[in-house]
Protein backbone atom coordinates (compact mmCIF):
# COMPACT_ATOMS: atom_id res chain seq x y z
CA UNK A 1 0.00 0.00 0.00
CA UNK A 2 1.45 3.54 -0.58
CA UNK A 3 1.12 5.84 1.96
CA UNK A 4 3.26 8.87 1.23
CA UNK A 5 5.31 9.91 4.37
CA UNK A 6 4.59 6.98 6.65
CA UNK A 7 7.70 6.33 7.74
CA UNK A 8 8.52 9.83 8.47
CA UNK A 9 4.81 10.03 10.14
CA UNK A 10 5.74 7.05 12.35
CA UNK A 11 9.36 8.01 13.30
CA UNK A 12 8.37 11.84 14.14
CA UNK A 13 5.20 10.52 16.35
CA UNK A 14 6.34 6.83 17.46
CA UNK A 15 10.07 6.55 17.54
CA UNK A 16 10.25 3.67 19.46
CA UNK A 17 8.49 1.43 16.50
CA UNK A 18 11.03 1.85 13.96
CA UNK A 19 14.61 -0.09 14.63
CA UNK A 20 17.05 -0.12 12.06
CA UNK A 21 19.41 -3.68 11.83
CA UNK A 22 21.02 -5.63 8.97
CA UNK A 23 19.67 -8.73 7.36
CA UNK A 24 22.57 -10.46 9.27
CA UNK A 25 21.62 -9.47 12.65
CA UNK A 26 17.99 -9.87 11.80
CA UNK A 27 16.39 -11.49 14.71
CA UNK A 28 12.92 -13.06 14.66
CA UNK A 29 11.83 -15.76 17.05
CA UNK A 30 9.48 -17.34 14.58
CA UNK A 31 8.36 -18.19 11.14
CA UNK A 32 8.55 -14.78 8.45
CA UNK A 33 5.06 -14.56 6.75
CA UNK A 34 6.63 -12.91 3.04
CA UNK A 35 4.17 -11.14 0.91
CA UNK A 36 4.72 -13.55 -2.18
CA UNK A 37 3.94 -11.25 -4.75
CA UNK A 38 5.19 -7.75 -3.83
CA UNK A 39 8.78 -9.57 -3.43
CA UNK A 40 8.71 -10.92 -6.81
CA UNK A 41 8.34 -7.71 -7.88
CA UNK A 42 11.21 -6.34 -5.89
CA UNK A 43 13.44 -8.89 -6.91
CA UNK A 44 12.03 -8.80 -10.95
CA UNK A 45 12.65 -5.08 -10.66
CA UNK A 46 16.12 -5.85 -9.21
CA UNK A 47 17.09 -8.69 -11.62
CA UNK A 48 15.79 -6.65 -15.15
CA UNK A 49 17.72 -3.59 -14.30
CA UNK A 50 20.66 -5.81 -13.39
CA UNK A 51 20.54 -7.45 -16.78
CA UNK A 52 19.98 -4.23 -18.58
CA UNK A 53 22.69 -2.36 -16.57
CA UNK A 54 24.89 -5.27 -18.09
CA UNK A 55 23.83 -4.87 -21.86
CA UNK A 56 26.42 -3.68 -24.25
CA UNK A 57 25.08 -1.41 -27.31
CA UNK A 58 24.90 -3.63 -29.91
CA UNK A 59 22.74 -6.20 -27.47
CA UNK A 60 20.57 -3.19 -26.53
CA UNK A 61 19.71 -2.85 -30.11
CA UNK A 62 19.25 -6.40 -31.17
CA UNK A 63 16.30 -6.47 -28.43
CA UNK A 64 14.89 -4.05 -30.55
CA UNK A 65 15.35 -5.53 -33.50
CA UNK A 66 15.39 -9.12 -33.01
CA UNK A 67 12.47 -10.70 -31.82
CA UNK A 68 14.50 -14.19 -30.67
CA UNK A 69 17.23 -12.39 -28.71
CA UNK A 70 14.28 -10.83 -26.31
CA UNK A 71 13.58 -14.58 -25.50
CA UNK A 72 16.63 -15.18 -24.83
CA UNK A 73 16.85 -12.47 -22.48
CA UNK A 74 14.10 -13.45 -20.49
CA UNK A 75 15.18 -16.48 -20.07
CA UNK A 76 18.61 -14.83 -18.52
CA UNK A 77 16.44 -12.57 -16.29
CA UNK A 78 13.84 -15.21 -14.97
CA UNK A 79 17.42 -17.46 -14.13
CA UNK A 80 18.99 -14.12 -12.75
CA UNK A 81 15.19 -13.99 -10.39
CA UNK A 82 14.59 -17.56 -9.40
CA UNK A 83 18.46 -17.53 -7.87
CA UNK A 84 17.76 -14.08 -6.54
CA UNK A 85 14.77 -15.45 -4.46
CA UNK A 86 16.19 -19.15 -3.57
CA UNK A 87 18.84 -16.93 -2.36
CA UNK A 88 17.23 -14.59 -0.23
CA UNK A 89 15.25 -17.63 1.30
CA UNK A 90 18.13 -19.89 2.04
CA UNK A 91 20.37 -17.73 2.64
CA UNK A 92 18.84 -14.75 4.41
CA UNK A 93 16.16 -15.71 5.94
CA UNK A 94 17.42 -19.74 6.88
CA UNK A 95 14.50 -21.09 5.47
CA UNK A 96 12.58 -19.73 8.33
CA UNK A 97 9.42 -18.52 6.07
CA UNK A 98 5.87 -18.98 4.78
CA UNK A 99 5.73 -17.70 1.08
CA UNK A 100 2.44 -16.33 0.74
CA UNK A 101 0.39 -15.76 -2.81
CA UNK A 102 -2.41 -13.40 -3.27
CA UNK A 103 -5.54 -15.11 -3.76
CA UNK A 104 -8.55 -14.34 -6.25
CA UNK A 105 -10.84 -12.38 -4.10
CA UNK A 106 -9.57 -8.77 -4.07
CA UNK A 107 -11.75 -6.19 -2.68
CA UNK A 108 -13.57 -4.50 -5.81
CA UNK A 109 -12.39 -0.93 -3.99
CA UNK A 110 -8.58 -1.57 -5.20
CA UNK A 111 -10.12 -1.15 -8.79
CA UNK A 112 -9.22 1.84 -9.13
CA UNK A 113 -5.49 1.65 -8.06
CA UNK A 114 -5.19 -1.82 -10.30
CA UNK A 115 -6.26 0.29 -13.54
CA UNK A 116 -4.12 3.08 -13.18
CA UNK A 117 -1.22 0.47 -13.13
CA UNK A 118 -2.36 -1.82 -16.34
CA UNK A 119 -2.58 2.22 -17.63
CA UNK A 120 1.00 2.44 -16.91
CA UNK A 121 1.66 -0.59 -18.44
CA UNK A 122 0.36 -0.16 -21.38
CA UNK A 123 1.64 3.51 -22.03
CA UNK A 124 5.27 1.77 -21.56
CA UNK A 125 3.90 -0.79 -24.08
CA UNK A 126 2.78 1.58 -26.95
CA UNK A 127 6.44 3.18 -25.74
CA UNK A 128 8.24 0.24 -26.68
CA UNK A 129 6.50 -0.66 -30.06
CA UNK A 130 7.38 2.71 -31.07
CA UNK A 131 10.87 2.18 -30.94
CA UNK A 132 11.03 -1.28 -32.33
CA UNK A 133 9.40 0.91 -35.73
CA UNK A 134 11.50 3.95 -35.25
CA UNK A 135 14.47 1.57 -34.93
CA UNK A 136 13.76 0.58 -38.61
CA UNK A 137 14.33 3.79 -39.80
CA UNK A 138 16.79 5.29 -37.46
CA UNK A 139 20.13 6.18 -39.08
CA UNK A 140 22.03 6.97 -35.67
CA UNK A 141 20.60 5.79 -33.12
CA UNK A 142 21.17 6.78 -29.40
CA UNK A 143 21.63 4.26 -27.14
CA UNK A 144 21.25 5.57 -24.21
CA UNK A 145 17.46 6.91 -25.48
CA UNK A 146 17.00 3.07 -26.35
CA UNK A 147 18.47 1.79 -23.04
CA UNK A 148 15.87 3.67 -21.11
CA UNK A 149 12.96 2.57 -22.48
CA UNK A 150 14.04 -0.83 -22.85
CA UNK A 151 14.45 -0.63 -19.22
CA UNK A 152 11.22 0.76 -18.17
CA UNK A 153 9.37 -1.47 -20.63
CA UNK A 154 11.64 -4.40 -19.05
CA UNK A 155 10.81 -3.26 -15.51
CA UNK A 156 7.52 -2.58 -15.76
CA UNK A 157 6.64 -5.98 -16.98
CA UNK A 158 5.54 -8.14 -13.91
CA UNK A 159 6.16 -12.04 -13.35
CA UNK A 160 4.05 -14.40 -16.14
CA UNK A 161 1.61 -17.18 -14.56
CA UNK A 162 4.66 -19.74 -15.37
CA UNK A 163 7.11 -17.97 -13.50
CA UNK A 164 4.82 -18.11 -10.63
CA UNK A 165 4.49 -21.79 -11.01
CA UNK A 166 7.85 -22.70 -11.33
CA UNK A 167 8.90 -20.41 -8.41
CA UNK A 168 6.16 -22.14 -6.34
CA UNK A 169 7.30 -25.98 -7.48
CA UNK A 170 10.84 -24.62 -6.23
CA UNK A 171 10.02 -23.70 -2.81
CA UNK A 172 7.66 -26.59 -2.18
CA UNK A 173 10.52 -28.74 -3.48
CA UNK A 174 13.23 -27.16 -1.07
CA UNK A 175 10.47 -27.56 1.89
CA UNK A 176 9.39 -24.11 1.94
CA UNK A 177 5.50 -23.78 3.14
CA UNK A 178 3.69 -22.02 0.50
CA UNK A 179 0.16 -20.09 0.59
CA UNK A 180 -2.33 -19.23 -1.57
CA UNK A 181 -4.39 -16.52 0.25
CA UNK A 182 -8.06 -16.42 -0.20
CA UNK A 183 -8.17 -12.66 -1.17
CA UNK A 184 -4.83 -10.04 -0.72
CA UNK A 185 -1.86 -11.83 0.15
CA UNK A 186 -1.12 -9.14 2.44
CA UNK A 187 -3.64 -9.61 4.35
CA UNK A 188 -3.25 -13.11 5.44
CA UNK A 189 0.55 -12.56 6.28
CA UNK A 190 -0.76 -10.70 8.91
CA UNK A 191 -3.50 -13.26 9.89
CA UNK A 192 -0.98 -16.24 9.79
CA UNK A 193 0.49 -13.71 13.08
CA UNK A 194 -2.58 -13.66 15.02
CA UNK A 195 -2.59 -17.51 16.23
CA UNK A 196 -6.25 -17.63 17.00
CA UNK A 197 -6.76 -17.05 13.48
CA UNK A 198 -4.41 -20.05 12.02
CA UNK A 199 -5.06 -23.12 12.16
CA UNK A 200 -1.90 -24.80 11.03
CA UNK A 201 0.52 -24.60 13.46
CA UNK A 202 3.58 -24.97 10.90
CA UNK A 203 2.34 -21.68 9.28
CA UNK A 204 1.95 -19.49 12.61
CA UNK A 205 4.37 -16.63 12.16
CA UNK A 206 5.83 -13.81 14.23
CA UNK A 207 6.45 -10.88 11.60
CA UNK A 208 5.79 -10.09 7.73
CA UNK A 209 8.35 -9.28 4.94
CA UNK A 210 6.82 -6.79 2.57
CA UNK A 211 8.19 -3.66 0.89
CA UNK A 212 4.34 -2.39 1.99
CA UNK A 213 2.89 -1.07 5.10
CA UNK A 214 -0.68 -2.98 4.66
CA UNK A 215 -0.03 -5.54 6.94
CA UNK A 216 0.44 -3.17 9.73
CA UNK A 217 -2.88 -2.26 9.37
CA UNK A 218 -4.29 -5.81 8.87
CA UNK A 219 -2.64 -6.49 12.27
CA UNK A 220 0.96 -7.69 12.30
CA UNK A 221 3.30 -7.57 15.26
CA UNK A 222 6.04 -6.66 13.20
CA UNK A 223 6.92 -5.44 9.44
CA UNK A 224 10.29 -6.11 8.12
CA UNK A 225 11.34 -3.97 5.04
CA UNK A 226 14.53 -3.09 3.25
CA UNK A 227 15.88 0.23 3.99
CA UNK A 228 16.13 2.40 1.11
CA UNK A 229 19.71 3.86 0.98
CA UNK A 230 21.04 6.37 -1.41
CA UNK A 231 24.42 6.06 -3.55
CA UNK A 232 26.91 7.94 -5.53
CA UNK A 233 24.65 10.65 -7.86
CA UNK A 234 21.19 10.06 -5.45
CA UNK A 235 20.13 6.61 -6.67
CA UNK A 236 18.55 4.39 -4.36
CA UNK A 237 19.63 1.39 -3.37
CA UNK A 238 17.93 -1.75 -1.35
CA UNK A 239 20.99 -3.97 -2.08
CA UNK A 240 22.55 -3.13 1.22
CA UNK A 241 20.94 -5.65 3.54
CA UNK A 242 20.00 -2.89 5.48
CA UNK A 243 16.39 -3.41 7.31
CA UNK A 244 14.22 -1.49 8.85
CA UNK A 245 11.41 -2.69 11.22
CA UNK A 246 7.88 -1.27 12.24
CA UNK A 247 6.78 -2.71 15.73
CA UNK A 248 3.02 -2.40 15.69
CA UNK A 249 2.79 -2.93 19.63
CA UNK A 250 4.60 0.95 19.70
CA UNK A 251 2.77 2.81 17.77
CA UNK A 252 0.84 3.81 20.98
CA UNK A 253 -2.38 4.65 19.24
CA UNK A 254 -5.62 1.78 18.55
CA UNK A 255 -5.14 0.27 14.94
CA UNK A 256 -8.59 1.03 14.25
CA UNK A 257 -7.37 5.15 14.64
CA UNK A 258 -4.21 4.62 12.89
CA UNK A 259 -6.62 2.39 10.32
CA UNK A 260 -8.34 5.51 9.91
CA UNK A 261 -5.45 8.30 9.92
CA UNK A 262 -4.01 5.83 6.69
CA UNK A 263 -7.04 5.21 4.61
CA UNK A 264 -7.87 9.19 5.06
CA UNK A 265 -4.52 10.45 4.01
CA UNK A 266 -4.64 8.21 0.94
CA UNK A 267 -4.04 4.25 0.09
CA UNK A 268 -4.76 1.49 -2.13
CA UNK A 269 -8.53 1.83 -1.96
CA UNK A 270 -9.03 5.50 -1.83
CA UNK A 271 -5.90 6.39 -3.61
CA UNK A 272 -6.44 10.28 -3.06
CA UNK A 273 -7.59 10.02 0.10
CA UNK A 274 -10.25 11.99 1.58
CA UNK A 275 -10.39 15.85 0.24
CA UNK A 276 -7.60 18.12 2.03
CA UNK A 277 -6.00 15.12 4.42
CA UNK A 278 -2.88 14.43 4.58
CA UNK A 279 -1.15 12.50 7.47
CA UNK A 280 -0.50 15.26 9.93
CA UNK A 281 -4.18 16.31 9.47
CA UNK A 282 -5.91 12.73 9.65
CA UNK A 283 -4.03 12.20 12.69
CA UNK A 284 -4.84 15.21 14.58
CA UNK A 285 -8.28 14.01 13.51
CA UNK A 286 -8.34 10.33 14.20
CA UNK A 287 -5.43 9.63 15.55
CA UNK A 288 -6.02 10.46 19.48
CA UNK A 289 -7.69 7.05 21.44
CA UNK A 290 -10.29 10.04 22.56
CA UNK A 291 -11.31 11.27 19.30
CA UNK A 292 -14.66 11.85 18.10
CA UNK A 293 -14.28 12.84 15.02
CA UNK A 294 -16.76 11.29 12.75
CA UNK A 295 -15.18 9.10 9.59
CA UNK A 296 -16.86 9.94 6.10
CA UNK A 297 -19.91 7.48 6.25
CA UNK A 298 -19.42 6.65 2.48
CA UNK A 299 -16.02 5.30 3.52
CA UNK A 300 -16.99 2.95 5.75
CA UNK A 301 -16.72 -0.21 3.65
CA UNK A 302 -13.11 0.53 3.37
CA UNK A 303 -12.40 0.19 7.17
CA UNK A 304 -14.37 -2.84 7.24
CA UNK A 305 -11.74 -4.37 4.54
CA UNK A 306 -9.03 -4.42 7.24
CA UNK A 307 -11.05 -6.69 9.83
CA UNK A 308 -10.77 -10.45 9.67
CA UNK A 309 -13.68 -13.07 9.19
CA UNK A 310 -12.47 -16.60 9.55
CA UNK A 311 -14.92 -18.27 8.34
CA UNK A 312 -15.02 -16.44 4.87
CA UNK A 313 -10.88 -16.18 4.42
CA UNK A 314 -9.79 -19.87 4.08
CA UNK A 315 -6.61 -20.06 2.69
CA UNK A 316 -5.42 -22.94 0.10
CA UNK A 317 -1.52 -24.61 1.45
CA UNK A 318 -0.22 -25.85 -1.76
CA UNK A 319 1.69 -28.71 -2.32
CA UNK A 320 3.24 -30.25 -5.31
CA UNK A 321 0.30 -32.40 -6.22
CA UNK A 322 -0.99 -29.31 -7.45
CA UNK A 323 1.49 -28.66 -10.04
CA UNK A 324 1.80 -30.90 -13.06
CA UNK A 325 5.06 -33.59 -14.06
CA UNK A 326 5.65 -30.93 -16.71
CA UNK A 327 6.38 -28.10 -13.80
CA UNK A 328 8.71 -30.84 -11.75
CA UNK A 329 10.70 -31.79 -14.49
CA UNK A 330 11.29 -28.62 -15.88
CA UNK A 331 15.14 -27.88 -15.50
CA UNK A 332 14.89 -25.30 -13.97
CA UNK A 333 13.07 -26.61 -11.13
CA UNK A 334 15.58 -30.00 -11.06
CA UNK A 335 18.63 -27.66 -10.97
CA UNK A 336 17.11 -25.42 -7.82
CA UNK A 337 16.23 -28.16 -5.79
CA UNK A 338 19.27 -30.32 -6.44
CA UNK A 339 21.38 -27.29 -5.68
CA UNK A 340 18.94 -26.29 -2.33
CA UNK A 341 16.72 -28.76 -1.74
């Protein structure tokens, strides 16, 4: 969910719920609940820039150009991905995780924010098929021009259905509990914290991994996220292994306030928030346990998105019955979990 400033909100009103540590010294007593889908996009980001970062002229131009060399380079980025997230599992986080998926049932209010991004998408689409034509008829072409939209059309392009299969074989294969969540993944990484609401004791969890804030709001102890840092000429980087980490229990106002103060100042499901709000205003407004500030009646619904109903969110743990023979014998899947299984 983006909510402009919240970081800066929460450290100015609550420092004691951010702490700053490294990936090394992370330390969780329990089970990570990772929002599946917003760190494939991380790491996707991550790995096309990489490979584009990488790309000499001449194979900047033959992407343009040549239709077989852009398979072949999606090949090299899903490789450069699929390592990138085995990795970060193994290796980071010891295994210690519940992947979670988002599910099919997404609240009809993110609509709005979903259509503004397939907009995006498809204005970086038109983008790129303009160039593979101008490239036709370009004398001297500039590369760097080229680079840039081959990297935003790169970037902008999202994990396909098999990627998502073949990343879920993989971390079934390597013993890695995977979820598919009945609506917004999001939301029941949060849920698989509140042990009431799990049923499964292998998939009980202590904190989330998400580059969001949502599941603060749905109710999780604690958030982990990579801390942006800046580099040489102001460009961020997340490849520090610096973390930052929100601890819910300090944020000394009810969630149902700070529920409020969020969806007022602006989020997924009211993108512009409400009319003249931003942070410091919703929370003088909402934020105090004493307030009595009336929330915007037609707004309503959206509060009631962040509560939990059991017996309507059942989650699906997948296994690797679900997938088909073609899936496990792919070779990508046979190299991953002979190297990490």
């Amino acid at each position: 969910m983006g909510i402009t400033g919240f970081a800066k909100f929460i450290e100015e009103n609550f420092p004691n719920a951010i702490q700053n540590t490294t990936i090394r010294n992370l330390q969780i007593s329990g089970r990570i609940a990772v929002d599946g889908f917003n760190e494939c996009y991380v790491q996707m980001h991550v790995s096309k820039t990489s490979v584009v970062k990488r790309m000499v002229a001449d194979e900047v131009f033959d992407f343009f150009r040549n239709t077989s060399f852009r398979d072949e380079l999606t090949t090299r980025v899903r490789k450069i991905w699929l390592t990138r997230i085995v990795d970060f599992i193994v290796t980071d986080l010891k295994r210690n995780v519940v992947w979670v998926f988002d599910g099919d049932n997404v609240p009809k209010l993110k609509d709005e924010t979903r259509a503004e991004r397939r907009e995006r998408t498809e204005k970086i689409k038109e983008e790129m098929n303009r160039f593979v034509e101008k490239y036709e008829k370009d004398d001297f072409p500039n590369q760097a021009e080229y680079r840039k939209v081959l990297e935003e059309y790169l970037t902008s392009r999202p994990p396909t259905f098999e990627d998502y299969q073949i990343l879920t074989t993989i971390l079934i294969s390597i013993g890695i509990p995977v979820v598919k969540a009945w609506g917004e993944g999001e939301k029941t990484c949060a849920r698989l914290c509140i042990p009431e609401l799990t049923n499964d004791p292998e998939l009980i969890c202590s904190a989330v991994w998400s580059a969001d804030v949502d599941s603060i709001l749905f109710g999780a102890p604690v958030l982990i996220q990579r801390k942006r840092s800046f580099g040489p000429g102001g460009k961020e980087n997340t490849e520090s292994g610096q973390l930052r980490l929100f601890l819910t229990k300090e944020i000394t106002i009810p969630l149902p306030n700070l529920i409020k103060v969020c969806v007022a100042s602006g989020c997924d499901y009211l993108p512009k928030g409400i009319p003249g709000m931003g942070l410091k205003k919703a929370f003088k407004n909402y934020g105090p346990e004493t307030s009595t500030t009336e929330f915007p009646q037609e707004h309503q619904a959206i509060l009631n998105i962040f509560s939990h109903d059991p017996e309507i969110e059942k989650d699906t743990k997948l296994t690797n019955e679900t997938f088909t023979e073609k899936i496990l014998t792919d070779p990508l899947v046979k190299w991953f979990t002979t190297m990490y299984g």
